[in-house]
Protein backbone atom coordinates (compact mmCIF):
# COMPACT_ATOMS: atom_id res chain seq x y z
CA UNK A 1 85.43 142.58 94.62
CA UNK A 2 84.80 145.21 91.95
CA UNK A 3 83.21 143.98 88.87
CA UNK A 4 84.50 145.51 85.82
CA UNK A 5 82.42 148.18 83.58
CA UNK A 6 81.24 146.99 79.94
CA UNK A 7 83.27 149.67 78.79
CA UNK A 8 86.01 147.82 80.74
CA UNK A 9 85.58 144.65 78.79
CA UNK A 10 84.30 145.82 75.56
CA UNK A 11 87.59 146.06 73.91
CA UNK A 12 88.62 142.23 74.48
CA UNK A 13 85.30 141.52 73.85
CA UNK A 14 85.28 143.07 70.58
CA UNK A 15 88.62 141.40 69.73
CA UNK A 16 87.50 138.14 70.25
CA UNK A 17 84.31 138.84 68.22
CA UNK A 18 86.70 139.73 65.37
CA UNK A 19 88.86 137.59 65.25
CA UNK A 20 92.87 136.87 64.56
CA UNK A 21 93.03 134.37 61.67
CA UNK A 22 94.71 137.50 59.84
CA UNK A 23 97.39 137.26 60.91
CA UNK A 24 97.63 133.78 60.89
CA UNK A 25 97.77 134.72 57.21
CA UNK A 26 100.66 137.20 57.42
CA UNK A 27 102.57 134.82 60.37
CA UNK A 28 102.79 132.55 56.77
CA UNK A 29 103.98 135.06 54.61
CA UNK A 30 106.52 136.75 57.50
CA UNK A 31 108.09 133.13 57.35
CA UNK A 32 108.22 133.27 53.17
CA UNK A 33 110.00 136.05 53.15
CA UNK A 34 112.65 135.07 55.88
CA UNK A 35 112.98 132.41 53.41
CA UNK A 36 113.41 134.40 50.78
CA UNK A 37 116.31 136.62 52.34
CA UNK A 38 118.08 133.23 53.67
CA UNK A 39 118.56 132.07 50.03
CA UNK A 40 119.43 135.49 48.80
CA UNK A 41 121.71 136.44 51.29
CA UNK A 42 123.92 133.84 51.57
CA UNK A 43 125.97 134.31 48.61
CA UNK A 44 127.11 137.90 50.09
CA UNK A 45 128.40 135.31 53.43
CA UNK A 46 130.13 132.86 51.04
CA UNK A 47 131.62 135.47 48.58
CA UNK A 48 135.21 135.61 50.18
CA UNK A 49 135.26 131.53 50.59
CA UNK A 50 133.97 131.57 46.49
CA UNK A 51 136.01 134.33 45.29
CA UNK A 52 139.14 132.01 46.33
CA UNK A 53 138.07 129.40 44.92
CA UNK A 54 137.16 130.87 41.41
CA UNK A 55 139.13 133.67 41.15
CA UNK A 56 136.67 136.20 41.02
CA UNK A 57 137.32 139.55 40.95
CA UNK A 58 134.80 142.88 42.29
CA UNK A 59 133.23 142.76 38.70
CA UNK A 60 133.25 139.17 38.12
CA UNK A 61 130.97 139.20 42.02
CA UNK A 62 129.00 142.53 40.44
CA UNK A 63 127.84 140.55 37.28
CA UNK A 64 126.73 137.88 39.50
CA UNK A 65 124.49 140.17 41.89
CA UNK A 66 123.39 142.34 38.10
CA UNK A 67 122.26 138.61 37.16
CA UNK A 68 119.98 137.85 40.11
CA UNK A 69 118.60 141.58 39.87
CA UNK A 70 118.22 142.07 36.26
CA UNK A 71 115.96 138.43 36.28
CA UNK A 72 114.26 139.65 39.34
CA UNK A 73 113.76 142.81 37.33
CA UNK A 74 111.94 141.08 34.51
CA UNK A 75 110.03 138.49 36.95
CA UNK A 76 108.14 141.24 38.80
CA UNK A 77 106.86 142.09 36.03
CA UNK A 78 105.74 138.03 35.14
CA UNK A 79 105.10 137.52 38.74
CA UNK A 80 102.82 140.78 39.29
CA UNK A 81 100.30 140.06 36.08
CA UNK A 82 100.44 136.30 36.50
CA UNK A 83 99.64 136.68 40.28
CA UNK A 84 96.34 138.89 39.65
CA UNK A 85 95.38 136.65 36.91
CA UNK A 86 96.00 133.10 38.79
CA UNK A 87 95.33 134.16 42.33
CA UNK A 88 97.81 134.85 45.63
CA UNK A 89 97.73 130.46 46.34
CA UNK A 90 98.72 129.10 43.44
CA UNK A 91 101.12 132.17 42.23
CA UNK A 92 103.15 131.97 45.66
CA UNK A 93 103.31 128.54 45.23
CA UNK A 94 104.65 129.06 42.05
CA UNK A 95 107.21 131.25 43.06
CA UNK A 96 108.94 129.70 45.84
CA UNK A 97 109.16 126.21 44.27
CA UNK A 98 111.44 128.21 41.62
CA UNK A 99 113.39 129.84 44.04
CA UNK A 100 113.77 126.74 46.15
CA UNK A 101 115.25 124.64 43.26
CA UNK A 102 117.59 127.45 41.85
CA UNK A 103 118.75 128.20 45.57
CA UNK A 104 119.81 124.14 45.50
CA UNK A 105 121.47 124.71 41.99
CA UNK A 106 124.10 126.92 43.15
CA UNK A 107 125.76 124.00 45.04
CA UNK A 108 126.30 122.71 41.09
CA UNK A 109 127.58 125.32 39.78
CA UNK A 110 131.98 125.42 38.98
CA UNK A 111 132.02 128.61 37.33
CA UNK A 112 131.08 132.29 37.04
CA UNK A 113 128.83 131.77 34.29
CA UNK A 114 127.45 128.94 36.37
CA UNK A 115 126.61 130.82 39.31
CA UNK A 116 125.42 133.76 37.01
CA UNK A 117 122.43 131.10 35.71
CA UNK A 118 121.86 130.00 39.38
CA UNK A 119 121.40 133.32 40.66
CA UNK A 120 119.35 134.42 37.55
CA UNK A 121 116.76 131.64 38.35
CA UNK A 122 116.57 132.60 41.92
CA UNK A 123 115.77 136.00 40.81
CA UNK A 124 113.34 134.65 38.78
CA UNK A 125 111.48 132.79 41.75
CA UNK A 126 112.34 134.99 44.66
CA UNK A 127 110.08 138.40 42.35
CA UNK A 128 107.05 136.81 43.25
CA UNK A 129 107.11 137.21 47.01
CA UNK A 130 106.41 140.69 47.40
CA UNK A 131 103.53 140.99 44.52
CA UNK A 132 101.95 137.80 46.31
CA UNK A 133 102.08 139.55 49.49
CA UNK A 134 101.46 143.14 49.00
CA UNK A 135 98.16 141.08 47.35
CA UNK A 136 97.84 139.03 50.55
CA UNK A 137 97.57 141.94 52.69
CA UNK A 138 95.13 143.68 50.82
CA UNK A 139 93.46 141.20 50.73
CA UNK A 140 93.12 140.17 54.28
CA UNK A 141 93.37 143.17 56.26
CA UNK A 142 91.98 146.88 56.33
CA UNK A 143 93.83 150.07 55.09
CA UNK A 144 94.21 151.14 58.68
CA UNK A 145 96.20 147.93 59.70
CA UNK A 146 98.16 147.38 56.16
CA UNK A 147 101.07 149.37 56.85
CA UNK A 148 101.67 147.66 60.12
CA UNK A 149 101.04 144.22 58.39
CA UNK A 150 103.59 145.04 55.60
CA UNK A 151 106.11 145.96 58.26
CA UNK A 152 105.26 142.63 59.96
CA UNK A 153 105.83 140.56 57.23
CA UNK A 154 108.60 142.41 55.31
CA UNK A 155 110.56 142.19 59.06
CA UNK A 156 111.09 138.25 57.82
CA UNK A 157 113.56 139.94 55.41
CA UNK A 158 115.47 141.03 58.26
CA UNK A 159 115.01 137.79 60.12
CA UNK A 160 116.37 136.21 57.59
CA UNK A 161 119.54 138.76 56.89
CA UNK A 162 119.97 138.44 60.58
CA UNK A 163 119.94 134.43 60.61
CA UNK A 164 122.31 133.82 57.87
CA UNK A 165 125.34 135.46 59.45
CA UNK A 166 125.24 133.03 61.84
CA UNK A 167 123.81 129.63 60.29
CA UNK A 168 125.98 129.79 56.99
CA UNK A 169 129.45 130.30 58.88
CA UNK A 170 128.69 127.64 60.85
CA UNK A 171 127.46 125.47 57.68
CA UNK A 172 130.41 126.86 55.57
CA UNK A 173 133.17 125.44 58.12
CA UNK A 174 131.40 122.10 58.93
CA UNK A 175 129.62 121.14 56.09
CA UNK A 176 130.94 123.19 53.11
CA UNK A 177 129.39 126.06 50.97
CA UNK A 178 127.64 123.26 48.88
CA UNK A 179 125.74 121.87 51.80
CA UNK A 180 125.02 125.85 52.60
CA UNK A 181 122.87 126.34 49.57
CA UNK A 182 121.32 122.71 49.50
CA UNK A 183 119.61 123.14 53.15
CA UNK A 184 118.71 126.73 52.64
CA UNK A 185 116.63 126.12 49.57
CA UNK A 186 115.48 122.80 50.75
CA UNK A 187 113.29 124.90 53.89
CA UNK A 188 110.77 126.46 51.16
CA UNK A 189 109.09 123.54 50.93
CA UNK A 190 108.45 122.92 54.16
CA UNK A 191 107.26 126.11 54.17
CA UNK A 192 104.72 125.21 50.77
CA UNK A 193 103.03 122.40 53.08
CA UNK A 194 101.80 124.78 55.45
CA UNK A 195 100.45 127.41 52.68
CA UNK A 196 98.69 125.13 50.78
CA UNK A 197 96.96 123.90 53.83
CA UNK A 198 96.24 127.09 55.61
CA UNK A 199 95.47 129.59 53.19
CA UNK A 200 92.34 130.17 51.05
CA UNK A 201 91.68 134.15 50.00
CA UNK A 202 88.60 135.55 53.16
CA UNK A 203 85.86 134.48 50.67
CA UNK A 204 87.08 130.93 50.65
CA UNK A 205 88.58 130.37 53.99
CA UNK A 206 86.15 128.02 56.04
CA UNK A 207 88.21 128.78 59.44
CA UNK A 208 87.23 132.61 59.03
CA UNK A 209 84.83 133.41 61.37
CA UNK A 210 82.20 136.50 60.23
CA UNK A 211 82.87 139.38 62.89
CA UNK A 212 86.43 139.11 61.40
CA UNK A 213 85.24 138.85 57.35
CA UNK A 214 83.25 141.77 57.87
CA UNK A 215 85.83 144.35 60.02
CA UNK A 216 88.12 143.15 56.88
CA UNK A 217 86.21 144.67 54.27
CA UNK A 218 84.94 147.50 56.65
CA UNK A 219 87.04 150.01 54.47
CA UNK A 220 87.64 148.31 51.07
CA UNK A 221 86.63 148.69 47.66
CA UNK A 222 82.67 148.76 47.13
CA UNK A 223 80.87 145.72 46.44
CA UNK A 224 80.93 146.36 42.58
CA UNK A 225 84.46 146.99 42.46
CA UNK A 226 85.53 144.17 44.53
CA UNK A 227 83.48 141.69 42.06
CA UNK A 228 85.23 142.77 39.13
CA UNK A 229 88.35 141.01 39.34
CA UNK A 230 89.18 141.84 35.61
CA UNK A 231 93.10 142.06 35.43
CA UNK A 232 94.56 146.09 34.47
CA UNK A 233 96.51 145.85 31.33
CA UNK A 234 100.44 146.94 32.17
CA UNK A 235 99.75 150.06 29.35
CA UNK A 236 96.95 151.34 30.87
CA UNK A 237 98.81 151.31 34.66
CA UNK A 238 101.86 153.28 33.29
CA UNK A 239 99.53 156.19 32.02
CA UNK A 240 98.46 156.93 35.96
CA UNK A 241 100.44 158.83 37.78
CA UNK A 242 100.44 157.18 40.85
CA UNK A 243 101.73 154.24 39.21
CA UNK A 244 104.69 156.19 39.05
CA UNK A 245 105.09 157.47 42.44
CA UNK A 246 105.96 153.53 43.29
CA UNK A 247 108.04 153.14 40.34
CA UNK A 248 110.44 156.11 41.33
CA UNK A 249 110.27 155.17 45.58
CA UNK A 250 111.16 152.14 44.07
CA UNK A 251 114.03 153.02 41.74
CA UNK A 252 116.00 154.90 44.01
CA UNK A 253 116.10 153.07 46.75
CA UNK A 254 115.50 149.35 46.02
CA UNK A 255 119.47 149.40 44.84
CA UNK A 256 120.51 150.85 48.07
CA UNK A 257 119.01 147.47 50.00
CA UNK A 258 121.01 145.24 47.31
CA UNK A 259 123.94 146.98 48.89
CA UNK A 260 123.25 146.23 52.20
CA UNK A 261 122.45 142.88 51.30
CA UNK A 262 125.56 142.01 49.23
CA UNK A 263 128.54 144.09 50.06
CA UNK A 264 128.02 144.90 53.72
CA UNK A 265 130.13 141.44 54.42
CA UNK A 266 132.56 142.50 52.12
CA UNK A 267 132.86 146.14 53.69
CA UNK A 268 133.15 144.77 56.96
CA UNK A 269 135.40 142.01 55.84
CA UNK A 270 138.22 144.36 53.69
CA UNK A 271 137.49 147.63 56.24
CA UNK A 272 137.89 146.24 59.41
CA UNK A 273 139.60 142.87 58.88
CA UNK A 274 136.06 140.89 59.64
CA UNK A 275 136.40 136.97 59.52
CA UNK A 276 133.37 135.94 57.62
CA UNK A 277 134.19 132.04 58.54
CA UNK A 278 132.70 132.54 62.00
CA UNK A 279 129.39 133.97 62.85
CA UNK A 280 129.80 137.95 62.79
CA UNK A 281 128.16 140.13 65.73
CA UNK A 282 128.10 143.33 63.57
CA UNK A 283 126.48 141.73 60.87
CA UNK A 284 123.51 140.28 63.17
CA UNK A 285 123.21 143.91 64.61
CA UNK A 286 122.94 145.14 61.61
CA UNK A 287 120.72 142.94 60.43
CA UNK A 288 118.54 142.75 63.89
CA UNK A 289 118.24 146.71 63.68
CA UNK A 290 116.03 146.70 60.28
CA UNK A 291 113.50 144.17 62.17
CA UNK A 292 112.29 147.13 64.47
CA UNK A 293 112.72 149.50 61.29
CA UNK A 294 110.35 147.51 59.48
CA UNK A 295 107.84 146.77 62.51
CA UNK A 296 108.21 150.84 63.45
CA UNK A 297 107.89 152.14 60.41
CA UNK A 298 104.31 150.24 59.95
CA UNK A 299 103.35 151.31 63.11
CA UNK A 300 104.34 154.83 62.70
CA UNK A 301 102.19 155.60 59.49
CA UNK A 302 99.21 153.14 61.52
CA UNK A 303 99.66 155.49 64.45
CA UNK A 304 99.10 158.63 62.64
CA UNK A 305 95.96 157.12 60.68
CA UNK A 306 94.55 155.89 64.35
CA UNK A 307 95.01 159.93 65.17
CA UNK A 308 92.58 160.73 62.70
CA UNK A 309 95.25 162.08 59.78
CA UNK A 310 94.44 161.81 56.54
CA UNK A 311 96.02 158.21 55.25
CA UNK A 312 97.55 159.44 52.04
CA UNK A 313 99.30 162.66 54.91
CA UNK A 314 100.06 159.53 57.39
CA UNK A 315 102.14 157.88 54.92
CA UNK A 316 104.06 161.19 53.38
CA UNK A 317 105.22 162.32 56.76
CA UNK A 318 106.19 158.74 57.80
CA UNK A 319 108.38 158.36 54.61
CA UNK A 320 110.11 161.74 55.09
CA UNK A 321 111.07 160.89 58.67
CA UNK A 322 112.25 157.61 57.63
CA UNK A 323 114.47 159.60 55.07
CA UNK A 324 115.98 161.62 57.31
CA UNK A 325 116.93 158.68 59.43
CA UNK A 326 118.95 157.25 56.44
CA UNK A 327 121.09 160.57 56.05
CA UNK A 328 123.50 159.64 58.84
CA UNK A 329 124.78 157.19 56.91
CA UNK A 330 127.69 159.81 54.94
CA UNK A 331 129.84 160.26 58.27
CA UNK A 332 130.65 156.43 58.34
CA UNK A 333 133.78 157.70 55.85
CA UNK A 334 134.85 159.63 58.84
CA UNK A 335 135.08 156.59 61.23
CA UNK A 336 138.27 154.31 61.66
CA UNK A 337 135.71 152.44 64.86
CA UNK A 338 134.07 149.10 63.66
CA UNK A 339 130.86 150.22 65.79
CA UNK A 340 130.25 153.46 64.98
CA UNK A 341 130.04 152.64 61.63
CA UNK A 342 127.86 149.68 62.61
CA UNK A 343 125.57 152.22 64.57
CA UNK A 344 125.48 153.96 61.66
CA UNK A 345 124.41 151.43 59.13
CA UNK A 346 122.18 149.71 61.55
CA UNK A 347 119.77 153.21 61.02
CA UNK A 348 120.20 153.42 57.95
CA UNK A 349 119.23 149.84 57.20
CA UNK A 350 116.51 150.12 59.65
CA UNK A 351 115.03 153.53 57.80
CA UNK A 352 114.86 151.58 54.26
CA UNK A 353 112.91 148.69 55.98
CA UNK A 354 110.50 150.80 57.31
CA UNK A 355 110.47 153.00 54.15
CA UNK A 356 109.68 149.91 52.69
CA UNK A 357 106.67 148.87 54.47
CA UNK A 358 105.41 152.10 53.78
CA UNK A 359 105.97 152.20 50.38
CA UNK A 360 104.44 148.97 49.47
CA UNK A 361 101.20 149.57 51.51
CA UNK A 362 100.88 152.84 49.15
CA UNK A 363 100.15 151.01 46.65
CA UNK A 364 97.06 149.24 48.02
CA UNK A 365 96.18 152.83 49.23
CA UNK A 366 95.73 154.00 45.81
CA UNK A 367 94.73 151.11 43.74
CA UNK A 368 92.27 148.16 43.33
CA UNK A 369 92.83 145.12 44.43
CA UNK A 370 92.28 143.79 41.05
CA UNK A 371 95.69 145.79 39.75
CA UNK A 372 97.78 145.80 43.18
CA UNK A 373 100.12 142.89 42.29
CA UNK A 374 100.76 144.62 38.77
CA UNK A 375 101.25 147.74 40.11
CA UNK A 376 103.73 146.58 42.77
CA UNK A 377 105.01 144.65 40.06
CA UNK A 378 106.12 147.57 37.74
CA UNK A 379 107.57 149.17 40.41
CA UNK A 380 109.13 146.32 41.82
CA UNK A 381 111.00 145.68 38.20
CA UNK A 382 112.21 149.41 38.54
CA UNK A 383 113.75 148.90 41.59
CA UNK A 384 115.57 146.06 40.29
CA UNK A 385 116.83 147.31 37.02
CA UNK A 386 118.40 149.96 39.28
CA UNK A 387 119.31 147.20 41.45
CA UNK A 388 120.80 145.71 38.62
CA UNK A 389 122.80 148.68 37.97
CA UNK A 390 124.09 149.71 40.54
CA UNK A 391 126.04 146.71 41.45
CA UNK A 392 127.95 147.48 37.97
CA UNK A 393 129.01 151.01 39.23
CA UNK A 394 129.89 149.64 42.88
CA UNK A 395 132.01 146.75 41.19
CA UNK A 396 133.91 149.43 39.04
CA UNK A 397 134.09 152.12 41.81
CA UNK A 398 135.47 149.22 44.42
CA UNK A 399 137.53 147.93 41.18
CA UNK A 400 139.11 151.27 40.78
CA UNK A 401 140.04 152.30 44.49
CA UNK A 402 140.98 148.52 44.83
CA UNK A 403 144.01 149.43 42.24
CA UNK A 404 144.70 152.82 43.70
CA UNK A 405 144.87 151.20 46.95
CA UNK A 406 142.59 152.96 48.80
CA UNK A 407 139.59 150.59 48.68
CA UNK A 408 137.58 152.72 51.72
CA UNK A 409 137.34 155.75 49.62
CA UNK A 410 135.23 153.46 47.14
CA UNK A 411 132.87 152.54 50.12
CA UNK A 412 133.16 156.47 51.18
CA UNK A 413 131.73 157.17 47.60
CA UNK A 414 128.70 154.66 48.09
CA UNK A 415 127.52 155.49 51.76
CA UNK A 416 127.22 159.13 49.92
CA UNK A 417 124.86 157.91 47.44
CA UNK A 418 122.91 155.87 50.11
CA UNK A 419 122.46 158.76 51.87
CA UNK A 420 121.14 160.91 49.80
CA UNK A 421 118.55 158.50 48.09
CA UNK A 422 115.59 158.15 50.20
CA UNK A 423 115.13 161.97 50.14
CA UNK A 424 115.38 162.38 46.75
CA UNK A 425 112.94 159.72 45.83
CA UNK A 426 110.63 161.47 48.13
CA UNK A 427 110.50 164.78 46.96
CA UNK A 428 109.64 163.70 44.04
CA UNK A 429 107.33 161.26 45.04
CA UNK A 430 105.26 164.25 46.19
CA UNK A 431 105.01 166.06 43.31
CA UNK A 432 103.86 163.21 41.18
CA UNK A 433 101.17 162.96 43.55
CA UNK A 434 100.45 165.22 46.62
CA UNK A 435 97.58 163.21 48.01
CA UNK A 436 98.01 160.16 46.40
CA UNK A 437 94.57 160.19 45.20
CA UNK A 438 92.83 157.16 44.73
CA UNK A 439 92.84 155.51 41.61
CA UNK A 440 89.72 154.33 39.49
CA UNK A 441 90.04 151.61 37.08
């Protein structure tokens, strides 16, 4: 029998020098954020059971969404300072005890304004998952795996998208949309138990062995910036440019995802005669289809680093492929086939999840780990205060064509803006900052 080379076994032997508790670490926060996307989906499930029961109207449902968004708006902002001042424990915590309790309010609530208040707390809660994890990850893992971490993590979102089409049906028809919104929010603490137990930042964590400490901070900040843990005031971010490259990714195409997220049902539901009551195939498609998106589009920009490309060149190209992909999108007007259109979301839903695990990691790319929750912060409130206004033009648009009868032209008008988005934001993403030059604070 042939006995293998060293170079044969050096890789798995390196690998188990290192280490895996890493992703241990982002295993937790992929389940927070399926969380997360549970609670906030499942109004967009329950909207035609709720908009029978109260009378809603487009608007009434828009002012809703504009409620959740606008408070997420102003809690990424909270969340992103309060996170790099308190720590990534205690500020996750934080958060999803908030969202957990609003996501159990809404089963209270009896009117619009009620649900308005609901949704506005959840929005409050729910802003400080991605500043605590952005943090997380730069925190436990090296620039060159970061971008596939994100994607691993932010493909709970999906996970949770994909879920909720077919537990809340299910829970709607047996139970009632009460019981819907009690067990949802109830799961975040189970999910607290195992965070405060497991997770302590790499410095702290006693279950961390040193091959794996070290290959984490092989290409970090120095040792003199990474002991000054000094918080970056807001005024002083907003005067770097680069701070602004998230803030505009962010802008444009944050609103697009509260789209998908909220009125996909609906379009399904009014366009092709969907029953939301019973779990809904295109839906989990949909849904499924932004999991790979948001694993693929980490990998992609990882790949090209691995190839020796410049990271700040690894990330560009990545991005502009992924907003390509989302382009597509404008030729679902010209489809009277349920799966087409479908096939057609599905990539476009796919492209912003992997735009999105790019777009995140850029921001550790650039910055400090002492100003990355702020930073993602800022831009996170930009991309909800355009989430929080474009829900107001899609109620009125939808509103409008509603009256003239012709409801698909509204969604015709929509898919147009979608498509167009991702590209936009990009070009001028680039001229903000062609090499995304690291930042010194």
């Amino acid at each position: 029998m042939d006995t293998p080379t060293m170079q044969e076994r050096e890789p798995t032997t390196v690998k188990e020098k290192i280490g895996s508790y890493r992703w241990t670490i982002c295993a937790l926060l992929f389940f927070a954020t399926t969380i997360n996307y549970l609670d906030r989906q499942i109004i967009g499930l329950l909207k035609p059971a709720l908009e029978q029961q109260f009378n809603w109207t487009e608007s009434d449902y828009a002012s809703i969404v504009t409620a959740f968004t606008a408070s997420y708006a102003l809690g990424m902002l909270i969340f992103g300072r309060v996170i790099d001042k308190i720590g990534t424990k205690l500020g996750y915590s934080i958060s999803i005890v908030v969202w957990s309790v609003a996501a159990m309010f809404h089963a209270v609530a009896r009117t619009t304004f009620g649900f308005g208040v609901a949704r506005a707390a959840l929005g409050l809660g729910e802003s400080g998952n991605f500043p605590a994890a952005i943090k997380t990850v730069a925190e436990w893992f090296p620039k060159k795996e970061r971008a596939l971490a994100t994607g691993l993590f932010n493909s709970g979102a999906n996970v949770g998208a994909v879920v909720a089409p077919i537990l809340i049906p299910w829970m709607l028809g047996i139970y009632g949309w009460e019981v819907a919104f009690i067990a949802t929010g109830a799961i975040g603490f189970v999910w607290l138990a195992f965070w405060l137990f497991l997770y302590e930042i790499p410095a702290k964590q006693k279950r961390l062995k040193k091959p794996e400490f070290e290959y984490i901070h092989s290409d970090n900040e120095s040792a003199g910036e990474e002991a000054d843990k000094t918080p970056v005031k807001w005024g002083k971010l907003l005067f770097v440019r680069q701070t602004w490259v998230f803030i505009v990714g962010k802008f444009f195409t944050d609103p697009i995802w509260y789209f998908f997220l909220f009125w996909l049902p609906s379009y399904f539901s009014t366009t092709f005669n969907l029953d939301l009551s019973k779990p809904s195939l295109p839906l989990v498609i949909v849904y499924s289809a932004t999991t790979v998106g948001s694993i693929g589009g980490g990998y992609l920009s990882s790949y090209f680093i691995r190839r020796g490309w410049a990271v700040y060149k690894a990330r560009k190209t990545a991005m502009f492929i992924i907003g390509l992909l989302v382009v597509p999108i404008m030729a679902a007007r010209y489809t009277t086939d349920i799966w087409i259109a479908v096939g057609l979301i599905s990539l476009a839903a796919a492209a912003h999840q992997a735009w999105s695990a790019n777009i995140f990691t850029t921001v550790s790319d650039m910055f400090p780990k002492k100003a990355v929750s702020s930073v993602v912060g800022i831009g996170g409130m930009a991309g909800s205060v355009g989430g929080a206004l474009f829900p107001i033009f899609i109620g009125f648009i939808l509103d409008y064509y509603t009256r003239m009868g012709n409801i698909i032209a509204g969604y015709n008008i929509l898919f147009t803006i979608c498509g167009s988005a991702y590209l936009l934001a990009w070009v001028i993403m680039h001229f903000l900052s062609p090499k995304m030059k690291q930042v010194q604070l």
